[in-house]
Structure formats: C-alpha cells, structure tokens
N, C-alpha and C. Protein backbone atom coordinates (compact mmCIF):
# COMPACT_ATOMS: atom_id res chain seq x y z
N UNK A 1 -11.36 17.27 -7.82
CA UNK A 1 -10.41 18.34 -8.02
C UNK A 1 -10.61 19.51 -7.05
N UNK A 2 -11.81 19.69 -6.85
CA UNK A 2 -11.81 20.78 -5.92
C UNK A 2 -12.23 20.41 -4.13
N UNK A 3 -11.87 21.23 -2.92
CA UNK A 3 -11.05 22.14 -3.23
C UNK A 3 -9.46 22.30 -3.79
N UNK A 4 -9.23 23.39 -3.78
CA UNK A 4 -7.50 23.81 -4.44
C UNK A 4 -6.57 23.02 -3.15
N UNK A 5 -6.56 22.19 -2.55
CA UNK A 5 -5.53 21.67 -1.34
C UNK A 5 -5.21 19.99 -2.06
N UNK A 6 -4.06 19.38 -0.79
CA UNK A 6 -4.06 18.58 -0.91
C UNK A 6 -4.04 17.88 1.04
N UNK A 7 -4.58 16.53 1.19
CA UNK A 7 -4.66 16.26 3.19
C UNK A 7 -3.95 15.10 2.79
N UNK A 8 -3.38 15.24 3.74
CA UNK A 8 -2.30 14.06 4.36
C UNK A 8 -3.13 13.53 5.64
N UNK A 9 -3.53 12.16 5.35
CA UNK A 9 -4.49 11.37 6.28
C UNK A 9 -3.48 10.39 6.76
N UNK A 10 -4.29 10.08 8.15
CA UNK A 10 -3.83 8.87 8.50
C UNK A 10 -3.90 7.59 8.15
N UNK A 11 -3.38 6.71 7.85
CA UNK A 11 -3.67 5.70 6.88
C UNK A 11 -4.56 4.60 7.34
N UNK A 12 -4.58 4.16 8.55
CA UNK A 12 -5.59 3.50 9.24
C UNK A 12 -6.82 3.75 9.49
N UNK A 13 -7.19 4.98 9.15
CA UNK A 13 -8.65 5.54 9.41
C UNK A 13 -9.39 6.85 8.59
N UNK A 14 -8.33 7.33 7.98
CA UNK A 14 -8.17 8.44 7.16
C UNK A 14 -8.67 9.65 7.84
N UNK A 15 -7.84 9.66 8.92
CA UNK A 15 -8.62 11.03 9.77
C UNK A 15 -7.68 12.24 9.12
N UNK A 16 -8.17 13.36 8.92
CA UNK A 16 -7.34 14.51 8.14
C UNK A 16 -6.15 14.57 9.21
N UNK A 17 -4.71 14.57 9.43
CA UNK A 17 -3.90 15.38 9.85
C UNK A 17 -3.03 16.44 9.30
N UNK A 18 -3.30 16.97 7.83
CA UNK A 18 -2.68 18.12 7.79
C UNK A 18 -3.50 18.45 6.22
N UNK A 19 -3.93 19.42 6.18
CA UNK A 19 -4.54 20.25 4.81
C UNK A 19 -3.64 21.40 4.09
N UNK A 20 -3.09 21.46 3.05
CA UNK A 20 -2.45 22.15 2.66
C UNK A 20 -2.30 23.13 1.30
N UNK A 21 -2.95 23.89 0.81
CA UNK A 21 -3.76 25.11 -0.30
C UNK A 21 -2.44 24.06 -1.34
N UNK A 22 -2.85 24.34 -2.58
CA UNK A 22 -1.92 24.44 -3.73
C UNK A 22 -1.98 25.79 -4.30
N UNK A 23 -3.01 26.56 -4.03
CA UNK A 23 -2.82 27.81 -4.51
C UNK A 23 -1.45 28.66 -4.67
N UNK A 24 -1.30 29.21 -6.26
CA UNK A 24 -0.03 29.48 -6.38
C UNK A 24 0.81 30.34 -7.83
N UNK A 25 1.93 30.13 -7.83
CA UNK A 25 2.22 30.84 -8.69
C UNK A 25 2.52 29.49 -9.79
N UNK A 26 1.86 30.06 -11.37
CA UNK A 26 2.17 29.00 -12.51
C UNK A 26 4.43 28.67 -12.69
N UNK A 27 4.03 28.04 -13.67
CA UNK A 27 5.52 27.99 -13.96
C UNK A 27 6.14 29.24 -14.99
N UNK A 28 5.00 29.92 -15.46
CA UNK A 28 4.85 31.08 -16.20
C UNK A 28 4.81 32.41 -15.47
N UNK A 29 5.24 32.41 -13.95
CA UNK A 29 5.05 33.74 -12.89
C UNK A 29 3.71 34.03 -13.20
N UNK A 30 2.47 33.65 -13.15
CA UNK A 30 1.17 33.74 -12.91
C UNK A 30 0.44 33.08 -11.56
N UNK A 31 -0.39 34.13 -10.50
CA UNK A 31 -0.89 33.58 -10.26
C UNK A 31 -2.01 32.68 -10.21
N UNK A 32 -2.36 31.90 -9.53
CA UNK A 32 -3.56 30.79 -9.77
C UNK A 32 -4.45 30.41 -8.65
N UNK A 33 -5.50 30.69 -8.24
CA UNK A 33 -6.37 30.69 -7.53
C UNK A 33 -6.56 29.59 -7.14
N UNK A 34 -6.88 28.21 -8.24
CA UNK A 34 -7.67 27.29 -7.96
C UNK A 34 -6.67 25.87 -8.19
N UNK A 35 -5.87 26.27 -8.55
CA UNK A 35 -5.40 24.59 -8.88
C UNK A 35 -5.38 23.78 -8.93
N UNK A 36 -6.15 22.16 -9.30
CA UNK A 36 -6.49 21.26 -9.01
C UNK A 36 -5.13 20.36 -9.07
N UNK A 37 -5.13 19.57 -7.78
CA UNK A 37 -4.41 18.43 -7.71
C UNK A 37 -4.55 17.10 -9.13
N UNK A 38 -3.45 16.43 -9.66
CA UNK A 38 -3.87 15.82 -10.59
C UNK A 38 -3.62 14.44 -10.27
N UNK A 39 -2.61 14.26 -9.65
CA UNK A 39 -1.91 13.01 -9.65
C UNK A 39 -0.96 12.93 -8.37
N UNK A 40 -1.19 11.70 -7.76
CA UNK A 40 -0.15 11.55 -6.36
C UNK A 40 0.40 10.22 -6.64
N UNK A 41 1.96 10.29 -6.37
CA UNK A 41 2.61 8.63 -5.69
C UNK A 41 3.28 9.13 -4.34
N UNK A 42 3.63 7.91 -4.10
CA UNK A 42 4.46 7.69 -3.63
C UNK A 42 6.10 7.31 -3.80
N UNK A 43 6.98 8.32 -2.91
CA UNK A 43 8.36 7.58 -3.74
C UNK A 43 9.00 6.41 -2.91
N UNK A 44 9.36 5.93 -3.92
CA UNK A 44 10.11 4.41 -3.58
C UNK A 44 11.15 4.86 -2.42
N UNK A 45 11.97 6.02 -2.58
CA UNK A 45 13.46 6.03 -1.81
C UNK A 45 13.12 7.07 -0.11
N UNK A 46 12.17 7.67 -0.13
CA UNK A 46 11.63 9.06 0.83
C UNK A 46 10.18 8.73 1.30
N UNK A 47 10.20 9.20 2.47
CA UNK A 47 8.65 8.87 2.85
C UNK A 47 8.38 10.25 2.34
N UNK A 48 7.57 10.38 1.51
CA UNK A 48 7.62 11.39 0.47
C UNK A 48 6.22 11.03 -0.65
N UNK A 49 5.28 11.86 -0.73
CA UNK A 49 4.48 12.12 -1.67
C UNK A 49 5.26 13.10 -2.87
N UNK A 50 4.64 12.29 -4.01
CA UNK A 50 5.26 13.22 -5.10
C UNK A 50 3.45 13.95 -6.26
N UNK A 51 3.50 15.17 -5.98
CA UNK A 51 1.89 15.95 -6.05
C UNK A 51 2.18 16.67 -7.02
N UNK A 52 1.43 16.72 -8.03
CA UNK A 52 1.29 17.55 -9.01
C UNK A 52 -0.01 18.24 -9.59
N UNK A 53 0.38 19.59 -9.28
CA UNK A 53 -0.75 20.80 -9.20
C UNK A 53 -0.82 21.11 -10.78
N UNK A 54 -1.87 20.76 -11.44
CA UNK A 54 -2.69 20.90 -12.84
C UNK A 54 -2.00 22.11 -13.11
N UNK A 55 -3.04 23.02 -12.90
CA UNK A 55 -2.71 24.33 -13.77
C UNK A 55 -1.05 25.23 -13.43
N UNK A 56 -0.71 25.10 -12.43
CA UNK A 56 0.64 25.79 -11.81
C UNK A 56 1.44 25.10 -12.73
N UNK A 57 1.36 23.93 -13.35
CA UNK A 57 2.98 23.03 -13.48
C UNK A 57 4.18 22.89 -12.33
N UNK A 58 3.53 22.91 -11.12
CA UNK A 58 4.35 22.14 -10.25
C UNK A 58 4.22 21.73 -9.47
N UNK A 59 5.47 20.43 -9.72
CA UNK A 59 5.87 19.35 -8.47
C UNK A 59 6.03 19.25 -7.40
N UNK A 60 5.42 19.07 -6.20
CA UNK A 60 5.75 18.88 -5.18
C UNK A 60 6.35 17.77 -4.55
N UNK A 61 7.54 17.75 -3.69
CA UNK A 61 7.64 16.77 -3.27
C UNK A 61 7.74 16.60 -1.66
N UNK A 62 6.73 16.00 -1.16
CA UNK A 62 6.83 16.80 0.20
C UNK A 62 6.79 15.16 0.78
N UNK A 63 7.30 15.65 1.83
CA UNK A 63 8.01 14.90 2.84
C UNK A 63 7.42 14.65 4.04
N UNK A 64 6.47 13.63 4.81
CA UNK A 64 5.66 13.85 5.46
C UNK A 64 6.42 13.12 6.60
N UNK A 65 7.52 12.69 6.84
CA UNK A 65 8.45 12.13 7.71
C UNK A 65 7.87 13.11 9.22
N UNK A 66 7.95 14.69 9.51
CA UNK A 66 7.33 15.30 10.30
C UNK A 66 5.97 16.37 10.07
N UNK A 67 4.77 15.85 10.16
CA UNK A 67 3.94 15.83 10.01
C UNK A 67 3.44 17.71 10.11
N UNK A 68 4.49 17.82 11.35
CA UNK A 68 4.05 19.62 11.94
C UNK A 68 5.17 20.46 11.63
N UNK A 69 6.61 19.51 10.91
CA UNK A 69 6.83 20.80 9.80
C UNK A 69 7.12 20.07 8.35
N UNK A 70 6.22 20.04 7.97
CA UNK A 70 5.89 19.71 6.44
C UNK A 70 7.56 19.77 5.27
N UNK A 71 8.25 19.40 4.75
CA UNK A 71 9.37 19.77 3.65
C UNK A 71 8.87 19.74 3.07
N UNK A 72 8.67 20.37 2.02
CA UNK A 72 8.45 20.56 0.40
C UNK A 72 9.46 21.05 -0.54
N UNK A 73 9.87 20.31 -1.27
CA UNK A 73 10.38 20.53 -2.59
C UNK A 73 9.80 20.81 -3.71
N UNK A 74 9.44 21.75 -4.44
CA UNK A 74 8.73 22.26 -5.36
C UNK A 74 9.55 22.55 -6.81
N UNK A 75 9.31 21.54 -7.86
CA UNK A 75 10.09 21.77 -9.45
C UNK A 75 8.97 22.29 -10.33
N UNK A 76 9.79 22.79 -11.24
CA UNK A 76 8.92 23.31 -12.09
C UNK A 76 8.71 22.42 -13.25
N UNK A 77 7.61 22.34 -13.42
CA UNK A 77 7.29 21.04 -14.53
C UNK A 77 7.25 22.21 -15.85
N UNK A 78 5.83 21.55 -16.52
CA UNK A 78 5.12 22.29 -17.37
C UNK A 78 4.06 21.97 -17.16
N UNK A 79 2.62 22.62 -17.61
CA UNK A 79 1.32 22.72 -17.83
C UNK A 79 1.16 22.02 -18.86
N UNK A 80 -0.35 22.02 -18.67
CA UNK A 80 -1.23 21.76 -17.46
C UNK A 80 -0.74 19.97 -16.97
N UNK A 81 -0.27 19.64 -15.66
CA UNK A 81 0.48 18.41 -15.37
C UNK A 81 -1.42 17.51 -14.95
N UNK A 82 -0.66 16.53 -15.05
CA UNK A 82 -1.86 15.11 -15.23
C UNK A 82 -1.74 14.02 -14.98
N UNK A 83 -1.46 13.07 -15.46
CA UNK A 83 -0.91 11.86 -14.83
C UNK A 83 0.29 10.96 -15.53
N UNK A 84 0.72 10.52 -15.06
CA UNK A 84 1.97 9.56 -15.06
C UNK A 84 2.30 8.44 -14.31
N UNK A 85 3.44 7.80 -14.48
CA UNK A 85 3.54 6.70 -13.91
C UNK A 85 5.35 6.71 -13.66
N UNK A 86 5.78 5.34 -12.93
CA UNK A 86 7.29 5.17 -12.69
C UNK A 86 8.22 4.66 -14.21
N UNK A 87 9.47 4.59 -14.31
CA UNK A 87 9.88 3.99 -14.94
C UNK A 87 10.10 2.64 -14.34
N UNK A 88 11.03 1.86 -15.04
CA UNK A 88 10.69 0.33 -14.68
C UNK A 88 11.56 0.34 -12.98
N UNK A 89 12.82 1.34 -12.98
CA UNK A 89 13.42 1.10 -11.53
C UNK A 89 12.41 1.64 -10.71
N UNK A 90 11.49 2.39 -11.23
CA UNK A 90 10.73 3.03 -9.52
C UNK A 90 11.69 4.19 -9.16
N UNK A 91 12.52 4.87 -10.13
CA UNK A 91 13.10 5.74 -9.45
C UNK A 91 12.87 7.05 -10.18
N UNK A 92 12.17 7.05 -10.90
CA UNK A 92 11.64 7.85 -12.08
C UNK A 92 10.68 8.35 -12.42
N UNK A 93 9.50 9.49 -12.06
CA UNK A 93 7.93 9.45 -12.39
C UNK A 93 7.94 10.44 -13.31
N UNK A 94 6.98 9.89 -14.79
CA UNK A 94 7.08 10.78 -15.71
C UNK A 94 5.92 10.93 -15.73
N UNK A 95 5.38 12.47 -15.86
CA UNK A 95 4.24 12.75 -15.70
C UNK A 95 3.71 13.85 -17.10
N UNK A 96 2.68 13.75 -17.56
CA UNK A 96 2.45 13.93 -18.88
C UNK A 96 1.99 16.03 -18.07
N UNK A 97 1.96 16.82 -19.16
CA UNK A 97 2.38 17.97 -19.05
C UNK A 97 1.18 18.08 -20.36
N UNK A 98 -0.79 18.29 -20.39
CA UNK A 98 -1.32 17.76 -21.58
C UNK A 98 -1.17 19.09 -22.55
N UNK A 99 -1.12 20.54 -21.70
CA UNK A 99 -1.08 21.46 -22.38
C UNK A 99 -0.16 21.80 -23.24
N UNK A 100 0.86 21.48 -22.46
CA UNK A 100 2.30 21.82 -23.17
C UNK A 100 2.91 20.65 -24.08
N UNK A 101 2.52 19.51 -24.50
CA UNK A 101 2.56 18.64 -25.19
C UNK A 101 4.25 18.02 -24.59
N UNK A 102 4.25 17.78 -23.33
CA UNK A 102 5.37 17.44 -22.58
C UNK A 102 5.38 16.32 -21.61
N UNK A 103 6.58 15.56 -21.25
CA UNK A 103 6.59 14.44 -20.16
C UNK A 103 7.77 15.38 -19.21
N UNK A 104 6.97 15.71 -18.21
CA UNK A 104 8.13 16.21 -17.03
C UNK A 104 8.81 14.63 -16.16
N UNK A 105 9.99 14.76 -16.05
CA UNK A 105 10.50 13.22 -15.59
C UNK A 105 11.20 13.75 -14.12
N UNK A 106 10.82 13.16 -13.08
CA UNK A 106 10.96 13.77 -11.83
C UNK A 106 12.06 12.34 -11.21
N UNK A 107 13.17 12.74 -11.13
CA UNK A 107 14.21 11.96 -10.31
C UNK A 107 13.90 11.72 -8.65
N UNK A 108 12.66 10.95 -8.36
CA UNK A 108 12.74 10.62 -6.27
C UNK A 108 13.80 10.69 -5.94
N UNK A 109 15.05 9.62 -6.22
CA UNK A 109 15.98 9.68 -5.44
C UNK A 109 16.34 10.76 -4.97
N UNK A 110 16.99 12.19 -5.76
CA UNK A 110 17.51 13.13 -6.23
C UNK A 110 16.68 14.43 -5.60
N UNK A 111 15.08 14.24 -5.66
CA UNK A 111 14.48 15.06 -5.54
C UNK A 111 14.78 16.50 -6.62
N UNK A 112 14.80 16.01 -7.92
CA UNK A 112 15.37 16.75 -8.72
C UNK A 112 14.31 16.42 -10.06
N UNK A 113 14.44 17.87 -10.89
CA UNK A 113 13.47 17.73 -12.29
C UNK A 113 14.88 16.69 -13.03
N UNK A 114 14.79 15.51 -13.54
CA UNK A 114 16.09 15.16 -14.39
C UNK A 114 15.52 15.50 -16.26
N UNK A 115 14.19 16.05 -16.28
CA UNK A 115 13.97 16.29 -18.00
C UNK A 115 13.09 16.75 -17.95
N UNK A 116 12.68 17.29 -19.62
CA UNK A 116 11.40 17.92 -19.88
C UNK A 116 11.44 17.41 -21.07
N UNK A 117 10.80 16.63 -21.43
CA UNK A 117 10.74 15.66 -22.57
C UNK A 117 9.36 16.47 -24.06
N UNK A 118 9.83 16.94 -24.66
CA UNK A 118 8.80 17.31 -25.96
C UNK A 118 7.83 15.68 -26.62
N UNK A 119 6.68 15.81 -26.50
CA UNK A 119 6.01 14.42 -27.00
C UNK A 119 4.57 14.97 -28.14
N UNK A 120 4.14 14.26 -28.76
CA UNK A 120 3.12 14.76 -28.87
C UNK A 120 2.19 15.19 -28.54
N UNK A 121 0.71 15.59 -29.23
CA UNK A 121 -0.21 15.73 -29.12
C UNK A 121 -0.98 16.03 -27.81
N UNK A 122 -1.03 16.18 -26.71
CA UNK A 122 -1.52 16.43 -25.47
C UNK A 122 -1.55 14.24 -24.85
N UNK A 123 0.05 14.53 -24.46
CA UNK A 123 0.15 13.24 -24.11
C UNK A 123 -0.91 12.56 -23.04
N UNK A 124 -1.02 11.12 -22.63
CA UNK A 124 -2.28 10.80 -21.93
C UNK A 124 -1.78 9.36 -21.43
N UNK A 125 -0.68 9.28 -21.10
CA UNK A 125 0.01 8.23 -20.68
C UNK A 125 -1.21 7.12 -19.58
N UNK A 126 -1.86 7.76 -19.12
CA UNK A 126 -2.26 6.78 -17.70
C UNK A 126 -0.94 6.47 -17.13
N UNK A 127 -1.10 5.57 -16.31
CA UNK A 127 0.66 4.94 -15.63
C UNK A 127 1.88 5.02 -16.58
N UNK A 128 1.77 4.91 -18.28
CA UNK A 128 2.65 5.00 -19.23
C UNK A 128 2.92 3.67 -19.28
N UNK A 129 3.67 2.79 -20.12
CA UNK A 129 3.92 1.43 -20.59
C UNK A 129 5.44 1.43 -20.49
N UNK A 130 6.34 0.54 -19.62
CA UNK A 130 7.59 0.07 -19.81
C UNK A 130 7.80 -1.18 -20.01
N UNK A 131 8.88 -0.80 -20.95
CA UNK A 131 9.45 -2.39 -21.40
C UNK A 131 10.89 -2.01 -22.32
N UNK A 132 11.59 -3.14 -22.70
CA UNK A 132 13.22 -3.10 -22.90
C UNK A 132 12.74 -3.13 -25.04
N UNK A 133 13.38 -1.61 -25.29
CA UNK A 133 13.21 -1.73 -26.83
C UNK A 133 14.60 -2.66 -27.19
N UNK A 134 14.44 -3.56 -28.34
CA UNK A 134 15.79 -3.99 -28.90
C UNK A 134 17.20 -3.12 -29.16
N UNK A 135 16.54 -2.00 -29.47
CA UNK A 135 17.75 -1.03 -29.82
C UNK A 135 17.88 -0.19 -29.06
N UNK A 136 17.22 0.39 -28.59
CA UNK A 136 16.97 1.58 -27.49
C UNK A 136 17.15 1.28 -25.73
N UNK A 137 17.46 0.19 -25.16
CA UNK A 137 16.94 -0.39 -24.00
C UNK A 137 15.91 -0.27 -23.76
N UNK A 138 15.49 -0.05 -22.21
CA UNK A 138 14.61 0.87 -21.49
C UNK A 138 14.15 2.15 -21.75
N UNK A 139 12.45 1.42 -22.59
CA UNK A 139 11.78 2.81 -22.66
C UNK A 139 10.38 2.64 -21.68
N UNK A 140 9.77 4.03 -21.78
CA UNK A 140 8.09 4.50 -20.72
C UNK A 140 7.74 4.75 -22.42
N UNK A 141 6.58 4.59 -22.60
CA UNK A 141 5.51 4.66 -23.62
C UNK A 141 4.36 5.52 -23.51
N UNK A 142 3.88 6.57 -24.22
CA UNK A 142 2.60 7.21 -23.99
C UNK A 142 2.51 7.52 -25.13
N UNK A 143 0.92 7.36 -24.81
CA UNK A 143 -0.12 7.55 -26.28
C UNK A 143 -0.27 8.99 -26.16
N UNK A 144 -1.26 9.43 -26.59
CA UNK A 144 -1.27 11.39 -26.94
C UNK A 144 -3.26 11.20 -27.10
N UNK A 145 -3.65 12.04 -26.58
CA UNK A 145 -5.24 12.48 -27.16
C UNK A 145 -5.53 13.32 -28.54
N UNK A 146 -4.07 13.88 -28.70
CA UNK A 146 -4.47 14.74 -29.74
C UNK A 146 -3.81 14.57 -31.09
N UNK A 147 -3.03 13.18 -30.96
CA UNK A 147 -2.64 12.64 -32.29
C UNK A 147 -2.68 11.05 -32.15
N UNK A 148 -2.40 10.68 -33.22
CA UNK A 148 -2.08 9.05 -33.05
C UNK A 148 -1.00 8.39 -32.97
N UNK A 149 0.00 9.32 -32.31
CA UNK A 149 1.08 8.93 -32.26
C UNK A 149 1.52 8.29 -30.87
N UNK A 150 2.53 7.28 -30.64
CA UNK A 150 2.82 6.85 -29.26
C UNK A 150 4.48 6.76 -28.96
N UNK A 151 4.73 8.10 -28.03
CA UNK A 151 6.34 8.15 -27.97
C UNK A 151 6.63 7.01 -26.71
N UNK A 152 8.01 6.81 -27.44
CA UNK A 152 9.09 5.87 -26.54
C UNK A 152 9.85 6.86 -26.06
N UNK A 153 10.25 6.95 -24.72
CA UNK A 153 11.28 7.70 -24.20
C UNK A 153 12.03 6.88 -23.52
N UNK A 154 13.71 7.13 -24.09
CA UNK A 154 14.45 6.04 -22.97
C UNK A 154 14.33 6.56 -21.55
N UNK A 155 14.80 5.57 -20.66
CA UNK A 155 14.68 5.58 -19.58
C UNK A 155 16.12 5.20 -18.93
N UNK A 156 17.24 5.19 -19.66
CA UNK A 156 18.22 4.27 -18.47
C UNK A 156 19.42 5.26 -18.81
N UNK A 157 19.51 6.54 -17.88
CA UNK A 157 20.79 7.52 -18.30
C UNK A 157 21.98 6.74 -17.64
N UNK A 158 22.02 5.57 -17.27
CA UNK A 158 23.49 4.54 -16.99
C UNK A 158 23.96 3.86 -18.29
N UNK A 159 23.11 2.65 -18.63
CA UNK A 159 23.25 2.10 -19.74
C UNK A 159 23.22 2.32 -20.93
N UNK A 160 22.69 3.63 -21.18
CA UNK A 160 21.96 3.98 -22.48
C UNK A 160 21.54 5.27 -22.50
N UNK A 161 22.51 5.75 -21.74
CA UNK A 161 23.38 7.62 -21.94
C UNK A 161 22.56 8.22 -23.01
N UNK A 162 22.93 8.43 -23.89
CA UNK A 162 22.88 8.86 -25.39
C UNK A 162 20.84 9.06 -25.72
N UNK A 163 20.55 7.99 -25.13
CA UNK A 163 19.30 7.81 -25.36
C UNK A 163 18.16 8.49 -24.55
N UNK A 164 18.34 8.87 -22.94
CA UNK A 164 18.00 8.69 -21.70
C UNK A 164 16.99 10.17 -21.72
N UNK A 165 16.07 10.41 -21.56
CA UNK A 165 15.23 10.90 -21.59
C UNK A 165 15.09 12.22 -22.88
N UNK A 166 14.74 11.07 -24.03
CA UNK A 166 14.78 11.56 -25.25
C UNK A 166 13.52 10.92 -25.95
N UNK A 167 12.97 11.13 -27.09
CA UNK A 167 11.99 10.05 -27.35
C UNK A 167 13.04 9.53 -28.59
N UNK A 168 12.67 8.54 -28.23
CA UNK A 168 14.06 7.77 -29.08
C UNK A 168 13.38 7.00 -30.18
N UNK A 169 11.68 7.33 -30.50
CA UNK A 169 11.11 6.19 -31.30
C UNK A 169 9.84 6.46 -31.25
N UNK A 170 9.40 7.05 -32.22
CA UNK A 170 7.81 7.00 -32.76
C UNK A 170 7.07 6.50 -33.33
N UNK A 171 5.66 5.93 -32.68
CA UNK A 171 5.14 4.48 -33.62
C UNK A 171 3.40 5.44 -33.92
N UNK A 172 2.99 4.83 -34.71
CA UNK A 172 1.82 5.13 -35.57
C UNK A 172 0.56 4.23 -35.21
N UNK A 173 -0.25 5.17 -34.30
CA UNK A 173 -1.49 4.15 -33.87
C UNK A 173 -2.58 4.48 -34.80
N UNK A 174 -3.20 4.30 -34.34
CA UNK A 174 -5.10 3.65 -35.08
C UNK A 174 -5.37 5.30 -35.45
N UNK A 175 -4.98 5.92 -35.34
CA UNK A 175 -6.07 7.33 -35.45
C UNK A 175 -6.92 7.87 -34.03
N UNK A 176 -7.05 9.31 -34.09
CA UNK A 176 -8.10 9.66 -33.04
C UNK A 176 -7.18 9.92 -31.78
N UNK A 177 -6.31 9.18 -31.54
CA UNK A 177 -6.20 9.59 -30.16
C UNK A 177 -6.17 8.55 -29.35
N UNK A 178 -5.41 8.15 -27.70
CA UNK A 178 -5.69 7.37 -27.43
C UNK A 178 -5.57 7.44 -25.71
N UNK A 179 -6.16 6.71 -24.87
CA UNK A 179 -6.14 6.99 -23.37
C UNK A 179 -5.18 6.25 -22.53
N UNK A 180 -4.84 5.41 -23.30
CA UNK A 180 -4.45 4.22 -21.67
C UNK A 180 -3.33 3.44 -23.14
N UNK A 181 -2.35 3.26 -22.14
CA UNK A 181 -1.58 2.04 -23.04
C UNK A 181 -0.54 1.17 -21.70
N UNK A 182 -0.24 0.05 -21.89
CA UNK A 182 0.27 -0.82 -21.18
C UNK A 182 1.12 -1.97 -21.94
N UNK A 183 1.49 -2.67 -20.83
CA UNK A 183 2.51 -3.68 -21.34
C UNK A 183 2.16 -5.14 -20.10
N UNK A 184 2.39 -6.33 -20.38
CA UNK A 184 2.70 -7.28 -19.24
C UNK A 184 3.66 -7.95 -19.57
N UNK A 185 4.10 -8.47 -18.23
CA UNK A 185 5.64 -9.39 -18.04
C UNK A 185 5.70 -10.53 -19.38
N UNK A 186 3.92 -11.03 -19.39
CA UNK A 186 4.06 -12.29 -20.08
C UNK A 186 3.63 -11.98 -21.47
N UNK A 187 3.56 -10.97 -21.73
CA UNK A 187 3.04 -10.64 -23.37
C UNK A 187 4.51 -9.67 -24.36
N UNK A 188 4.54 -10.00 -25.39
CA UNK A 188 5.35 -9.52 -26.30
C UNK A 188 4.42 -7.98 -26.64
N UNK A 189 3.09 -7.82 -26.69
CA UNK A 189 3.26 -6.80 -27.07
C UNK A 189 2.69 -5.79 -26.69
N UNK A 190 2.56 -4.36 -27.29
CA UNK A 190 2.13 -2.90 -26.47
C UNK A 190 0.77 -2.98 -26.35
N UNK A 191 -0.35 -2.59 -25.66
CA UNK A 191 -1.65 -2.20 -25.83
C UNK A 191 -1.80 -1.07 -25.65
N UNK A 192 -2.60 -0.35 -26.91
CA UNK A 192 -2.63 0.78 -26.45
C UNK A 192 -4.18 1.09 -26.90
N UNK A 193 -5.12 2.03 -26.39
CA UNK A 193 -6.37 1.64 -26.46
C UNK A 193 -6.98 2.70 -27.90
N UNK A 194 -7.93 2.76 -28.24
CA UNK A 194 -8.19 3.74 -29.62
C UNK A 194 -9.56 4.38 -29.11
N UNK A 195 -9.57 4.66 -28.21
CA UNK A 195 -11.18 5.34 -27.70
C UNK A 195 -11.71 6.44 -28.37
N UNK A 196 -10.85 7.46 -29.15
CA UNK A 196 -11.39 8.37 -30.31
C UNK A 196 -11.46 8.32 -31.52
N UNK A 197 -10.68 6.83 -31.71
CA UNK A 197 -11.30 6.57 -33.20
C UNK A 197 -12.13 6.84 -33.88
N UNK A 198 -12.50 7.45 -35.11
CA UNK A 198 -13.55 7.64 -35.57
C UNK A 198 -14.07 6.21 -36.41
C-alpha cells in the first residue's frame, strides 16, 4: 500500500515509466495525504487501467495509450474502495466500497460511474461471483465481513432493466462473515467461504 502513488511499468521488464501520487481530495471534500491504492484492472474496451484509491473513494481511469500525457478520468465512488471484479460481459467492474457498506459499478465502455449499489455489512467480494439467477438473469454476488449475508446484484440493464444494478436477492450464509465467494462454468452451485465463523 505504501507509497501513496501508483507506476505504470513496462511490461516486458517492469522498468518504471511513469509514477503518479494518489494523494487527494476524499469523495467527502477532505483532504488525504496517504491513500493507498487498492485494486487495479484492466479494461476490456480502452487501453486503460481502472485504479481505485482506498481512502479518497476514487476511480481512476487512466489511459496510458500516451504515456507523457497521461488521461485520467476520475468518478466518485464511495469509501473506503477495495476490491472487485467484472461482470460476466467484462464491461462492468464492481468494486466493493467496505466502509460505506457499498458496490460502486464502474461502466469501461462509457468511462462512467453507472451505480452505487447499498449491500451489506462491509462487503468483501474478492473478484465477486457471476452467474444467470432463474428469475433475476444476470447477477455479481458478494459476501460481506460484517454480516452473513450474500447480495445478488443484477447485472444486465438491456435484458433485465427493472433489475440492473439493484440487489435483487438476499441469501443467508453460515454466520461470521465471509471473504471470497465464486462460481464455475461446470458447477450448479455458489461457494462462498465462512472464515469468521465462530
């Protein structure tokens, strides 16, 4: 986490070509000294890192297409941001928000915030879990650290309008809390892990 920057390396050798502070203002007009980087992808549609600064609550989306003048697009999430994952198109990164008990959902294509999703407990998605609910279509899945609950949020504002970045479905885990949950192509069902169980 520290220092407060984030470097854009070369990928063949990882020599630094550009260092850049996150130091900044919160999403609350506060400034912030130290900010730790939490989470990086890549977007599917932009040669484009998508960076999210912990304590600030915000998104960067910067554009490394020219190296010596940097674009950045900067949304305002919520706090404190952490990690996340894509929805199933890859066009979607929802990133858990643990302070604010929130999933900020960041549109690549768009380069646009498309939600701010209310979830439980200090959500803890890891990558988050997708898969097609019977009733709901396309949902992302995250467990919470600070309850035992695991929200479904749809995912498909084409097909399933009504539903599309909402939690459309709350399921009841083990107790305690939980870190990591997933899905595979060849399995019917959710895993989601119980590491604070008592």
């Amino acid at each position: 986490y520290w220092p407060p920057q984030y470097v854009i390396m070369e990928g063949d050798n990882l020599k630094p070509l550009k260092i850049v502070s996150t130091r900044g203002m919160t999403v609350d007009g506060d400034y912030h000294p130290e900010p730790r980087v939490a989470s990086i992808v890549a977007s599917h549609f932009h040669p484009e890192f998508v960076i999210n600064a912990k304590e600030t609550g915000k998104i960067m989306m910067v554009n490394y297409e020219d190296i010596n003048n940097l674009k950045t697009t900067t949304l305002d999430g919520a706090k404190f941001l952490h990690d996340g994952g894509f929805d199933s198109t890859g066009r979607y990164f929802l990133v858990a928000a643990n302070a604010s008990n929130k999933i900020a959902v960041v549109d690549t294509k768009e380069d646009k915030m498309a939600a701010i999703v209310n979830v439980g407990k200090t959500p803890h998605p890891g990558r988050g879990a997708n898969f097609v609910h019977p009733k709901f279509g396309p949902v992302w899945a995250t467990g919470h650290l600070g309850d035992d609950s695991i929200s479904l949020i749809g995912t498909d504002p084409v097909k399933h309008k009504a539903q599309a970045w909402k939690v459309v479905a709350t399921l009841k885990g083990q107790g305690g809390g939980s870190l990591f949950i997933k899905t595979h192509p060849k399995s019917k069902n959710l895993w989601v892990d119980t590491a604070l169980n008592p």
